[in-house]
N, C-alpha and C. Protein backbone atom coordinates (compact mmCIF):
# COMPACT_ATOMS: atom_id res chain seq x y z
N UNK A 1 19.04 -74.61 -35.13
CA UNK A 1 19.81 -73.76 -36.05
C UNK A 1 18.86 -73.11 -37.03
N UNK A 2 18.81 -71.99 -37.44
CA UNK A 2 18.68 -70.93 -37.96
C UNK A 2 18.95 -71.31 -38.87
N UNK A 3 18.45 -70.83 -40.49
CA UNK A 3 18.73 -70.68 -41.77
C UNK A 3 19.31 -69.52 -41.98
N UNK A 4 19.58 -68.55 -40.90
CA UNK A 4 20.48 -67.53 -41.04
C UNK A 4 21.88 -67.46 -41.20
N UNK A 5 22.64 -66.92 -42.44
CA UNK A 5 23.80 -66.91 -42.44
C UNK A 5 24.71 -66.41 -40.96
N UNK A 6 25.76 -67.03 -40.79
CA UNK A 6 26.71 -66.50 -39.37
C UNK A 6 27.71 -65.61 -40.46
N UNK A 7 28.05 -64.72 -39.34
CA UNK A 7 29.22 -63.85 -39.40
C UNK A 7 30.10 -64.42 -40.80
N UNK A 8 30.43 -65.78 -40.22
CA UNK A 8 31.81 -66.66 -41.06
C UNK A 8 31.05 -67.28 -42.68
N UNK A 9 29.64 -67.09 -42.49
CA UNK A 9 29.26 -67.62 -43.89
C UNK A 9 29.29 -66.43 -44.67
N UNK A 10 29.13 -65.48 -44.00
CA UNK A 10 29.42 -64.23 -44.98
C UNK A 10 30.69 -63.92 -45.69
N UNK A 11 31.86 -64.20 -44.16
CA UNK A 11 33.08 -63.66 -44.92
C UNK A 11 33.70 -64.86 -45.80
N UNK A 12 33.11 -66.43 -45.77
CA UNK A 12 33.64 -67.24 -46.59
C UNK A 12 32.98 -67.39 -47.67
N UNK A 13 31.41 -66.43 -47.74
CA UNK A 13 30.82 -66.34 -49.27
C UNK A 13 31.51 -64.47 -49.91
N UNK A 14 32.41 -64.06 -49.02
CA UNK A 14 33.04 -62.73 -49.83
C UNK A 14 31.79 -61.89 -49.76
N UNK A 15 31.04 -61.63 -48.61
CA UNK A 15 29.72 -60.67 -48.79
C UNK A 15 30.21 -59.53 -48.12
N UNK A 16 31.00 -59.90 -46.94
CA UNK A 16 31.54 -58.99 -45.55
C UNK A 16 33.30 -59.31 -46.04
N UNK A 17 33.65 -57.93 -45.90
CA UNK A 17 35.66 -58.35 -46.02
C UNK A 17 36.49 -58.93 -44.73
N UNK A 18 37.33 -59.29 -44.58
CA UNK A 18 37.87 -59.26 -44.14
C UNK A 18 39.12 -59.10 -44.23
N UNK A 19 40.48 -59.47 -43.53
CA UNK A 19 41.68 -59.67 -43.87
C UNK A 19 41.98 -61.20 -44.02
N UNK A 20 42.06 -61.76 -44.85
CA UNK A 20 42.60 -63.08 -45.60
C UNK A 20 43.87 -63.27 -45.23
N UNK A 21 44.85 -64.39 -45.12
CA UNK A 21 45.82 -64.65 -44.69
C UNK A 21 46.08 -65.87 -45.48
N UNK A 22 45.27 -67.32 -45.50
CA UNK A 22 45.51 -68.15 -46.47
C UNK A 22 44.15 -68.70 -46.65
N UNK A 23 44.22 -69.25 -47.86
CA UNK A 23 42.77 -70.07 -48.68
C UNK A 23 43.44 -71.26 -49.04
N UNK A 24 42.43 -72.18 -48.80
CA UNK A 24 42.41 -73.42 -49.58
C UNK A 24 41.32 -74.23 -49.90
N UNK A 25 41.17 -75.24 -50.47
CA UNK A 25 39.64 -76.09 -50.86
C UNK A 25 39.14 -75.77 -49.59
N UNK A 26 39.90 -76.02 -48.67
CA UNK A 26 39.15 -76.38 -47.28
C UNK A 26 39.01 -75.50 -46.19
N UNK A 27 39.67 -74.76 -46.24
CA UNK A 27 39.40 -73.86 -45.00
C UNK A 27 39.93 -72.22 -45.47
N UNK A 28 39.48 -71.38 -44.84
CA UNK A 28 40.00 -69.91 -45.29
C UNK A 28 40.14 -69.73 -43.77
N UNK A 29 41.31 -68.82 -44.01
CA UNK A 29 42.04 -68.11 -42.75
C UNK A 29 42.22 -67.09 -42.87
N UNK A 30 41.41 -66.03 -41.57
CA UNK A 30 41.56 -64.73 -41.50
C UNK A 30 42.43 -64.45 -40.08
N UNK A 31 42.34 -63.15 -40.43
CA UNK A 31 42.79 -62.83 -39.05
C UNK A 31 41.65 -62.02 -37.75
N UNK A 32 41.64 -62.06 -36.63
CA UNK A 32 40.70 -62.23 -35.67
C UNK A 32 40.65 -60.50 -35.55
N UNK A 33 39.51 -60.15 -35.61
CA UNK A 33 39.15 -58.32 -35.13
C UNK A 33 39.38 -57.84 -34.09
N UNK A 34 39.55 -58.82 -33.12
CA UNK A 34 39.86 -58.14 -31.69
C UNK A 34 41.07 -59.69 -31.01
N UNK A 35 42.23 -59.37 -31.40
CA UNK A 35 43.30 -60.08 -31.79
C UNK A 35 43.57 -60.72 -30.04
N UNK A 36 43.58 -61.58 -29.48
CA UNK A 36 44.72 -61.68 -28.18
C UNK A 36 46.01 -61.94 -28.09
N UNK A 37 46.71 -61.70 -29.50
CA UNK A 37 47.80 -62.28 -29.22
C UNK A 37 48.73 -61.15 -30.68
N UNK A 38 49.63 -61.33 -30.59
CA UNK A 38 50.34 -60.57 -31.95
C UNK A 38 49.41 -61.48 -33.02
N UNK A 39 50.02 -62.66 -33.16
CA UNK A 39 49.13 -63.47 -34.12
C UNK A 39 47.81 -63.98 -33.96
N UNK A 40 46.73 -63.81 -34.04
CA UNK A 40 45.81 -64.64 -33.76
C UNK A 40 44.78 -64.52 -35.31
N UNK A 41 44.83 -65.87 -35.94
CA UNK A 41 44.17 -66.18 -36.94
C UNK A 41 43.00 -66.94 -36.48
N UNK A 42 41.69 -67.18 -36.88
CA UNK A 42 40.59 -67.88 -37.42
C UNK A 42 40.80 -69.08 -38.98
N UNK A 43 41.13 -69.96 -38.29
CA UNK A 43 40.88 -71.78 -39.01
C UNK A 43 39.60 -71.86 -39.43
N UNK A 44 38.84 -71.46 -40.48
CA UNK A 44 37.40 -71.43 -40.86
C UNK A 44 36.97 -72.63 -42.03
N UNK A 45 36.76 -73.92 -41.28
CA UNK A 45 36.64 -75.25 -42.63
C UNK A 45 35.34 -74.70 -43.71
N UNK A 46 35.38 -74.65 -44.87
CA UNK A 46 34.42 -74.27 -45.89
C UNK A 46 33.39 -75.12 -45.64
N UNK A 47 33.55 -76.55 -44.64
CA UNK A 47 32.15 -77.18 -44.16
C UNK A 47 31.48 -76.59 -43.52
N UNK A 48 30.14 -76.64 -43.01
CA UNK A 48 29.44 -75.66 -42.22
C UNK A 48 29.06 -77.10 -40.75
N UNK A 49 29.98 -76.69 -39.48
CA UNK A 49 29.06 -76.85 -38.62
C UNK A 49 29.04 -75.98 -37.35
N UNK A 50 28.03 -76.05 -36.88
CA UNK A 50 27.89 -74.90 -35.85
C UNK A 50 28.83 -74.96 -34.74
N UNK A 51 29.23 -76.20 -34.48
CA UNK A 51 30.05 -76.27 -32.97
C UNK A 51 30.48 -77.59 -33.05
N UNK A 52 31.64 -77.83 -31.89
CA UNK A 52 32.08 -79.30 -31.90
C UNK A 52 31.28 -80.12 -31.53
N UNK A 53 29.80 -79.81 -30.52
CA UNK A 53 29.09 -80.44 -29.86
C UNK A 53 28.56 -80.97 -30.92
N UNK A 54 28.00 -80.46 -32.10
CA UNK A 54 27.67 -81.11 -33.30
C UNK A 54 28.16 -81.52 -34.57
N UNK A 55 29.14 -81.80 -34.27
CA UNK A 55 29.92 -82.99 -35.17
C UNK A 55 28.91 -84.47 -35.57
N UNK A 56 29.16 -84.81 -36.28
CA UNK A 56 28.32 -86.21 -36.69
C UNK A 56 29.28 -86.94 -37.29
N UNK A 57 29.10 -87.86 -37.72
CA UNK A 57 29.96 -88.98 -38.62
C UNK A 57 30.65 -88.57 -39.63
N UNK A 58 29.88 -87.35 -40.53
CA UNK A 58 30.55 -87.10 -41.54
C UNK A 58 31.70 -85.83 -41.41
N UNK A 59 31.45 -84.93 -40.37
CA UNK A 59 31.60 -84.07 -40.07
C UNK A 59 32.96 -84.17 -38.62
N UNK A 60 33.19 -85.59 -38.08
CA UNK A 60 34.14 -85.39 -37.36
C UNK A 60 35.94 -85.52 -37.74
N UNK A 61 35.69 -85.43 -39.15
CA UNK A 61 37.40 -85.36 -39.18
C UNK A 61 37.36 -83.61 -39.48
N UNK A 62 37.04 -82.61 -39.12
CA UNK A 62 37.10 -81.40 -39.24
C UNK A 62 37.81 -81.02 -38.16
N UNK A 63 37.67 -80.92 -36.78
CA UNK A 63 38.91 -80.72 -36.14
C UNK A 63 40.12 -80.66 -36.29
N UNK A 64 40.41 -82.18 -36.48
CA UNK A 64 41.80 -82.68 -36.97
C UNK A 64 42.19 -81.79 -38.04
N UNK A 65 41.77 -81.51 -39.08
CA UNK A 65 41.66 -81.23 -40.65
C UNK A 65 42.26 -79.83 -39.99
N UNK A 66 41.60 -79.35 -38.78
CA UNK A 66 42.02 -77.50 -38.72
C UNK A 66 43.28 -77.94 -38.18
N UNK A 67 43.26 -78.60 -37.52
CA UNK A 67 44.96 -78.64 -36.33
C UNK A 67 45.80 -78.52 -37.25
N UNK A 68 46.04 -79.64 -38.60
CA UNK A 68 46.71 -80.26 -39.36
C UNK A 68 47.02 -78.73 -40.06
N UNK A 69 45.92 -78.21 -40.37
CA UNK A 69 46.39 -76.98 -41.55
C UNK A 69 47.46 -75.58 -40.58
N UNK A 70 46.58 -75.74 -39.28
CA UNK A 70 47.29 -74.93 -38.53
C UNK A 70 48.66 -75.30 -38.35
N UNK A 71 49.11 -76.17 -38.02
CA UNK A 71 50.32 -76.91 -38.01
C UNK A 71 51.34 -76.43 -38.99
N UNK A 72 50.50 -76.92 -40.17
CA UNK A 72 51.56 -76.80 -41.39
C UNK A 72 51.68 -74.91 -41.76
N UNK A 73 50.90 -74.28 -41.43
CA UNK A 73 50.86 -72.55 -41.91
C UNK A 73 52.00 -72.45 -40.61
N UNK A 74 52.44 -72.81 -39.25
CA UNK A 74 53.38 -72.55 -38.62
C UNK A 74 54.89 -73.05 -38.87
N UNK A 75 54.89 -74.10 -39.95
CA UNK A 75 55.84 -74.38 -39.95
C UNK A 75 56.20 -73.87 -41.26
N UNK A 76 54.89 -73.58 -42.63
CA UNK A 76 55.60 -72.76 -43.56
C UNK A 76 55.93 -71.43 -42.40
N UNK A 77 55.43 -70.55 -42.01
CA UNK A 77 55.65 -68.89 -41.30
C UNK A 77 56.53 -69.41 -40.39
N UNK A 78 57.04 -70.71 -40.15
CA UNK A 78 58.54 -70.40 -38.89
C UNK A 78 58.48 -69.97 -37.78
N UNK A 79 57.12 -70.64 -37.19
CA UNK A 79 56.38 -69.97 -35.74
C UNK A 79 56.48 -71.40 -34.79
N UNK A 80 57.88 -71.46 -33.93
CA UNK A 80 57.78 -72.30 -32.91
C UNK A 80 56.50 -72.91 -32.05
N UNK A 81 56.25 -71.47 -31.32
CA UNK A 81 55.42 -71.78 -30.74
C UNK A 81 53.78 -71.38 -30.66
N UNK A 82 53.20 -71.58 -30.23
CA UNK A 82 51.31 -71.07 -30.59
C UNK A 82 50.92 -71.83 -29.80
N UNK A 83 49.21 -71.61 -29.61
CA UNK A 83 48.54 -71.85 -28.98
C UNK A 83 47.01 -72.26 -30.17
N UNK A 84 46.33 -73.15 -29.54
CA UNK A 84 45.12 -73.33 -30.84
C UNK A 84 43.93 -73.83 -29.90
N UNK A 85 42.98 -73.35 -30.26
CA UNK A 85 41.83 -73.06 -28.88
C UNK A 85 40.55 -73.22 -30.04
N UNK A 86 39.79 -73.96 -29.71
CA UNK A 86 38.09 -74.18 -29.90
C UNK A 86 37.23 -73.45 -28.70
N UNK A 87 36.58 -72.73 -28.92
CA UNK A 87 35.37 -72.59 -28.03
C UNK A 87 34.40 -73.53 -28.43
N UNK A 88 33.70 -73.90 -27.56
CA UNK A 88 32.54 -75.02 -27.51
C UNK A 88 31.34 -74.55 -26.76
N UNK A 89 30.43 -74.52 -27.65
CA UNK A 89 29.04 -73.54 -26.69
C UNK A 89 29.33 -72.39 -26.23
N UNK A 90 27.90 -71.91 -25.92
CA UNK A 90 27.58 -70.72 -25.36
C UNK A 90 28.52 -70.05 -23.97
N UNK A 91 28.48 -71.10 -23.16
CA UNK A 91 29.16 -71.59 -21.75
C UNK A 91 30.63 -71.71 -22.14
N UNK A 92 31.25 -72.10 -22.85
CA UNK A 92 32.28 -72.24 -23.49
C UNK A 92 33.19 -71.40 -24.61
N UNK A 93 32.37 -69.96 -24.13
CA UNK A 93 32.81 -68.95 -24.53
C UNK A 93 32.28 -68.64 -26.69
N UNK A 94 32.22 -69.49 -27.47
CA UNK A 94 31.70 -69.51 -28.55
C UNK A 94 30.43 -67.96 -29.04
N UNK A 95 31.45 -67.42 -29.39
CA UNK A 95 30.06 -65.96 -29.61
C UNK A 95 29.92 -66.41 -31.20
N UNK A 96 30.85 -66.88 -32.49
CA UNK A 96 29.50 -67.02 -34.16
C UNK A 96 29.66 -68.56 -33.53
N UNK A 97 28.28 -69.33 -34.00
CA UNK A 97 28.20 -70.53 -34.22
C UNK A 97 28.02 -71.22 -35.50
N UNK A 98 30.09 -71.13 -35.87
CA UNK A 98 30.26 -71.55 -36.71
C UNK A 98 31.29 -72.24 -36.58
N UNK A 99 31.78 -73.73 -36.37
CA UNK A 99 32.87 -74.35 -35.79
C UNK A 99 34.35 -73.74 -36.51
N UNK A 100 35.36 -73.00 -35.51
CA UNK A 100 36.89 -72.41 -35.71
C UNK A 100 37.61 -72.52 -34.74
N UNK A 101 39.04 -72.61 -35.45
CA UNK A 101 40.12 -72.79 -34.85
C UNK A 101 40.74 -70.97 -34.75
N UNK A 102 40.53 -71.09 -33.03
CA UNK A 102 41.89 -70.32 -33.00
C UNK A 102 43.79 -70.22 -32.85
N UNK A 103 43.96 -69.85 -33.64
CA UNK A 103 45.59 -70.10 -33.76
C UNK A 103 46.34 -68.37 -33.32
N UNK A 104 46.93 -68.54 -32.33
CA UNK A 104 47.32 -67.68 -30.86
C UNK A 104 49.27 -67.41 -31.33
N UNK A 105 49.79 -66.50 -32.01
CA UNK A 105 51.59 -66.68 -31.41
C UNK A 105 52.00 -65.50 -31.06
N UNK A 106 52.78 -65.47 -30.53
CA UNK A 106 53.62 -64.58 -29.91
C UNK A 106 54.32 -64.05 -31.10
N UNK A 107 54.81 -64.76 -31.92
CA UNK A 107 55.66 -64.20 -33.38
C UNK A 107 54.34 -63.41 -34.06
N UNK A 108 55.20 -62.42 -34.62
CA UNK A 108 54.40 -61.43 -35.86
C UNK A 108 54.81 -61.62 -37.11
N UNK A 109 53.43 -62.10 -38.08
CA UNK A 109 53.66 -62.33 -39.30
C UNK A 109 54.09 -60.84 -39.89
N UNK A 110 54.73 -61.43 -40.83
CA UNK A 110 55.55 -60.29 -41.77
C UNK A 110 54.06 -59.50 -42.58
N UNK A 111 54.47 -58.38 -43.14
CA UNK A 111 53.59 -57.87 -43.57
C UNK A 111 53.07 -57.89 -45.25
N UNK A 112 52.00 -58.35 -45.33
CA UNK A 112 52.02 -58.62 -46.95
C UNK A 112 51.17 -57.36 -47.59
C-alpha cells in the first residue's frame, strides 16, 4: 500500500465532491457515478482498509458495521428489497482500494 490517498479518502476528507446521502461517526454514504441499479449507494467506514483480504483483528468488525448501517438506511427509506455486494481484489472486480459496501435497489430514493 501506497501512502497515496484513494478516490474515497478524498471524498471522505471533502477534497473531491460528491453526492452525500447519509453521514455518521462511522461511515459516509454516497451515491455510486456509474449507478447499476436505480439505487446504488457506496457504505464508506471512516476506517481506512484497503480490502476485505486485509482485515486484521482490529479491523474485522467493519463488514458487519456496513451491513448493519445498510440495513437500517433501508428500513428508515422503506426499501424491501436490495442487494449489498463487496468486491474483493483486483480479480474480484475491486477498482479504489478502499474497503465498501455496495447497496443495489430497485426502489428510487425520493429527491432531496
Amino acid at each position: 500500500m501506497t501512502d497515496a490517498k484513494t478516490l474515497f479518502h478524498r471524498i471522505i476528507d471533502r477534497e473531491i465532491p460528491s453526492k452525500v446521502e447519509y453521514e455518521d461517526t462511522d461511515v459516509l454514504v454516497i451515491h455510486d457515478i456509474h449507478p447499476k441499479a436505480p439505487t446504488h449507494l457506496l457504505f464508506l467506514p471512516k476506517i481506512f482498509v484497503p480490502s476485505i483480504i486485509e482485515l486484521t483483528e482490529e479491523t474485522r468488525h467493519l463488514p458487519g458495521m456496513l451491513i448493519l448501517k445498510a440495513r437500517n438506511f433501508a428500513v428508515e427509506n422503506e426499501i424491501e428489497g436490495y442487494k449489498l455486494m463487496f468486491h474483493v481484489g483486483k480479480a474480484g472486480g475491486q477498482e479504489v482500494f478502499y474497503l465498501h459496501l455496495h447497496f443495489m435497489a430497485e426502489k428510487k430514493l425520493p429527491k432531496k
